[in-house]
N, C-alpha and C. Protein backbone atom coordinates (compact mmCIF):
# COMPACT_ATOMS: atom_id res chain seq x y z
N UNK A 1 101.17 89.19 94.43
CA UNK A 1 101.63 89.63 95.73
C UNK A 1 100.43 89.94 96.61
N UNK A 2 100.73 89.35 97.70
CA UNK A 2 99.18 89.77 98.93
C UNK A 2 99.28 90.90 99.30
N UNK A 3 98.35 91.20 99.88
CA UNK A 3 98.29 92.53 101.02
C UNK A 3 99.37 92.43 102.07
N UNK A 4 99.81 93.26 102.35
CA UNK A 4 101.05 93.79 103.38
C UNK A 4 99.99 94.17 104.85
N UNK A 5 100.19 93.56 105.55
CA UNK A 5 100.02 93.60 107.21
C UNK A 5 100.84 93.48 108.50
N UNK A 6 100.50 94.26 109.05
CA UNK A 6 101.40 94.63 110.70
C UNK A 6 100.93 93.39 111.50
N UNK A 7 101.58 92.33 112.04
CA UNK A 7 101.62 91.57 112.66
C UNK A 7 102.45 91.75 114.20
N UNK A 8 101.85 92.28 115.12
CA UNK A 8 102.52 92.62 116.48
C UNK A 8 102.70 91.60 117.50
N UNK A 9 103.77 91.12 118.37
CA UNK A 9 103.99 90.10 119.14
C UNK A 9 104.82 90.38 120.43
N UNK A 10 104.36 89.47 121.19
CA UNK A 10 104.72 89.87 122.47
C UNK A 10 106.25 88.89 123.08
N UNK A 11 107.35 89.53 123.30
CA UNK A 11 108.26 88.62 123.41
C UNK A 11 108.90 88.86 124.56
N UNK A 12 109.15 87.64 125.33
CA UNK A 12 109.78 88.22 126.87
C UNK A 12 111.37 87.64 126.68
N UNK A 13 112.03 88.75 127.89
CA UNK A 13 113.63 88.55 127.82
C UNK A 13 114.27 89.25 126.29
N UNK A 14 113.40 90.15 125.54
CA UNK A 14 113.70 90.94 124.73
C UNK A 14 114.92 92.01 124.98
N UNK A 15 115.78 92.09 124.03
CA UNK A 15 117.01 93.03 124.80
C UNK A 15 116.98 93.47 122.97
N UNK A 16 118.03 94.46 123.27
CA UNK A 16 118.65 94.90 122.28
C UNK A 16 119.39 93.90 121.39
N UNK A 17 120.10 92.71 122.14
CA UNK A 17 121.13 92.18 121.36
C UNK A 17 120.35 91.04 120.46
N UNK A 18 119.10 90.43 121.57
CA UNK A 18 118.31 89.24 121.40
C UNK A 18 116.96 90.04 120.07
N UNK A 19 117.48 91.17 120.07
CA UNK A 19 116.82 91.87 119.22
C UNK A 19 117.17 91.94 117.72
N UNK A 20 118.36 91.99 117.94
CA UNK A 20 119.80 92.04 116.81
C UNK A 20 119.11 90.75 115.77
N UNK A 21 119.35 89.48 117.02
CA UNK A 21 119.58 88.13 116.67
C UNK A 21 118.12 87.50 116.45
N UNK A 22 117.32 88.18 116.53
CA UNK A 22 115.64 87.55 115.58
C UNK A 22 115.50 88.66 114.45
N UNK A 23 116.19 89.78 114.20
CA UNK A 23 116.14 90.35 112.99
C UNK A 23 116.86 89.80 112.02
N UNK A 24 117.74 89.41 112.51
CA UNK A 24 119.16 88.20 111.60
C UNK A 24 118.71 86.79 111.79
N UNK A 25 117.81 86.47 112.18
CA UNK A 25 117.16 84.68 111.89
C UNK A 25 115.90 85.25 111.14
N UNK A 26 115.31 86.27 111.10
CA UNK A 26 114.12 86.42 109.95
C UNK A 26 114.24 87.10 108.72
N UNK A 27 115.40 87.80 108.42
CA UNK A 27 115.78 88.57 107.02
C UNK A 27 115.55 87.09 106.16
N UNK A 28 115.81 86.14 106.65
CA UNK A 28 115.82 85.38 105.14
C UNK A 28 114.54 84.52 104.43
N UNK A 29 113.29 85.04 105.29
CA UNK A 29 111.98 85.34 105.13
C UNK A 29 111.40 86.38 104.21
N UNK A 30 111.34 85.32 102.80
CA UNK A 30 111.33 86.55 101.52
C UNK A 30 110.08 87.61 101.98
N UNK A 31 108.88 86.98 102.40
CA UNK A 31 107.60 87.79 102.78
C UNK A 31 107.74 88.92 103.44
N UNK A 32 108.54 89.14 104.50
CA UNK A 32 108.59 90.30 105.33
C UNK A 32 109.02 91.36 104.49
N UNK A 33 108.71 92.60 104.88
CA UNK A 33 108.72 93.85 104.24
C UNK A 33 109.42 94.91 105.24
N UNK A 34 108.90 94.39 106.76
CA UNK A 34 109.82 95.52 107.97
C UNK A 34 109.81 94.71 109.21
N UNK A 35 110.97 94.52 109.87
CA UNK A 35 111.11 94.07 111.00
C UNK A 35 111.16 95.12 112.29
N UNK A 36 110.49 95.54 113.23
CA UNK A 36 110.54 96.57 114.04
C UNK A 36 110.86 95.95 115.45
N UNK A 37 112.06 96.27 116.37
CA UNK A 37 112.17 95.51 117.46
C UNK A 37 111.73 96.70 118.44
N UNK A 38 110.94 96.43 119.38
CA UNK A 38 111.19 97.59 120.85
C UNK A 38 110.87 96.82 121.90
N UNK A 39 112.74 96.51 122.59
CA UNK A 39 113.12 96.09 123.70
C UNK A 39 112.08 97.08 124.93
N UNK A 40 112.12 97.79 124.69
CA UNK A 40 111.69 98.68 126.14
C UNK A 40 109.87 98.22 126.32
N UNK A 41 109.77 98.31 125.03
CA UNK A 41 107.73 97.22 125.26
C UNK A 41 107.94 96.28 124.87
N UNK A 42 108.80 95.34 124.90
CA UNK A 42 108.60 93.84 124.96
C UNK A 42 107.91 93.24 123.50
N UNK A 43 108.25 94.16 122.20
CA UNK A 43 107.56 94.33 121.30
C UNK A 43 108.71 93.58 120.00
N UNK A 44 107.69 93.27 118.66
CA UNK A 44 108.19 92.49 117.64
C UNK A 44 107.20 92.63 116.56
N UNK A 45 107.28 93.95 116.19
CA UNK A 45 106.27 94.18 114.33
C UNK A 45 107.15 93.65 113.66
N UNK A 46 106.09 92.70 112.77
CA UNK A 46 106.54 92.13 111.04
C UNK A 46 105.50 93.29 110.36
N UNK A 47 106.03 93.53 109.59
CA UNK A 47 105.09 93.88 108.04
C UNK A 47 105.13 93.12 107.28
N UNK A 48 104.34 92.19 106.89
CA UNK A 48 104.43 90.91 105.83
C UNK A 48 103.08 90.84 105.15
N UNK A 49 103.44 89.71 104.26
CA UNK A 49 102.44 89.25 103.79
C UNK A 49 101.36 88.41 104.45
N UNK A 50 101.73 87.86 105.62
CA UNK A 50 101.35 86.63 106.17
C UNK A 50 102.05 86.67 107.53
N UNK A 51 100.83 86.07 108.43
CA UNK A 51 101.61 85.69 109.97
C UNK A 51 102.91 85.15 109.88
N UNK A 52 103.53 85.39 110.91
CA UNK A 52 104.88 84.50 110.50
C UNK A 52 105.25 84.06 112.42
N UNK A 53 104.29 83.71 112.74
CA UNK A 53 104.29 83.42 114.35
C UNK A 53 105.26 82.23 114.47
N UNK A 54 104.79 81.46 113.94
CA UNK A 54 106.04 80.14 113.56
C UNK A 54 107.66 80.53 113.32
N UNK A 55 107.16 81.13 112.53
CA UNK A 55 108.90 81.34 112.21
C UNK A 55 109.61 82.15 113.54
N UNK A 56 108.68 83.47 114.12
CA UNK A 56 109.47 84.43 115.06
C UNK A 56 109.61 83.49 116.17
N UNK A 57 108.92 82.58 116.57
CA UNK A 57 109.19 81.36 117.77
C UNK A 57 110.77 81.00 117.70
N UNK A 58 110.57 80.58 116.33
CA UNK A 58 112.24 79.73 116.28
C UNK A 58 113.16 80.69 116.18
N UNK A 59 113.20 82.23 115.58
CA UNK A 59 113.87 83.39 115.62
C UNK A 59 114.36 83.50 117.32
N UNK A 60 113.36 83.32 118.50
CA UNK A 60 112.99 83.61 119.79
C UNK A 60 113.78 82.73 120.17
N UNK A 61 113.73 81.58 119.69
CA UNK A 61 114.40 80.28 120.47
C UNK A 61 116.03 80.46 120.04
N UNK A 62 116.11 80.96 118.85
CA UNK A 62 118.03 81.20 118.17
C UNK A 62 118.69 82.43 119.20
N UNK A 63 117.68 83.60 119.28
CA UNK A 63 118.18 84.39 120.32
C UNK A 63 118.26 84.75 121.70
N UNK A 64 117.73 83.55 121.93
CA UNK A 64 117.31 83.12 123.66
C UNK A 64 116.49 83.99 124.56
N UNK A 65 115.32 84.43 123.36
CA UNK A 65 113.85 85.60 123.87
C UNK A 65 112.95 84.50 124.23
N UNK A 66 111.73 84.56 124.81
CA UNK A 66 110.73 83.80 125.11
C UNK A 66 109.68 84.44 123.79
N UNK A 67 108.69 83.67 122.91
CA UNK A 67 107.52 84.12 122.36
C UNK A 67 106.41 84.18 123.23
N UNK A 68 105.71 84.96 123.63
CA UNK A 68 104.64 85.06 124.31
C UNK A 68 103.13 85.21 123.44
N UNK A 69 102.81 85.98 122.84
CA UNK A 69 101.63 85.75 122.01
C UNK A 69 101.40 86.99 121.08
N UNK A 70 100.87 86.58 120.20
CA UNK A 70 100.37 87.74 118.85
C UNK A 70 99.58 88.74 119.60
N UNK A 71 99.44 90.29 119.49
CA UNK A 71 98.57 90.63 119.87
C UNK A 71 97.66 91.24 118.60
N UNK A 72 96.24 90.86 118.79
CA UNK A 72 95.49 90.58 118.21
C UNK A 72 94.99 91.90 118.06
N UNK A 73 94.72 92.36 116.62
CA UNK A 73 94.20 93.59 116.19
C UNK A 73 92.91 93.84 116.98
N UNK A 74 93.07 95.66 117.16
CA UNK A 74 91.99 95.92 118.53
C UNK A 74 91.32 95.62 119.43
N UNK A 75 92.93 94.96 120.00
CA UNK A 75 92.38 94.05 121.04
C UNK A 75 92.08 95.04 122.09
N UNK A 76 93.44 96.72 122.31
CA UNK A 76 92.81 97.28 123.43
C UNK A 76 92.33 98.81 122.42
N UNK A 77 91.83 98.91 121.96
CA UNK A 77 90.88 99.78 120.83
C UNK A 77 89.82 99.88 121.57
């Protein structure tokens, strides 16, 4: 088993419901460990093993969110 990492992403047209519906297109992503949605920052933590930018795209595209981009560890640190 790998190391477990916070992978943070930026998703536009994020709602509560479109929130619902990329937590229910990525549960069946054995790697993930925590899915965290926050509609109000436009926000999308994985805890995984591994990026999973690919996969939350098509999660984005099932719940009709836009993917906008990873944000990149200390980026504003």
């Amino acid at each position: 088993m790998g190391k477990l990492k916070t992978h943070t992403y930026i998703v536009d047209k994020l709602t509560e419901e479109s929130g619902e519906k990329i937590k229910k297109a990525l549960r069946s992503v054995d790697v993930i460990k925590s899915i965290t949605i926050r509609p109000e920052e436009g926000t999308v933590e994985i805890i995984s093993e591994k990026d999973l930018e690919t996969e939350l795209k098509i999660a984005c595209d099932i719940a009709g969110a836009v993917f906008r981009v990873k944000v990149k560890k200390g980026l504003f640190s």
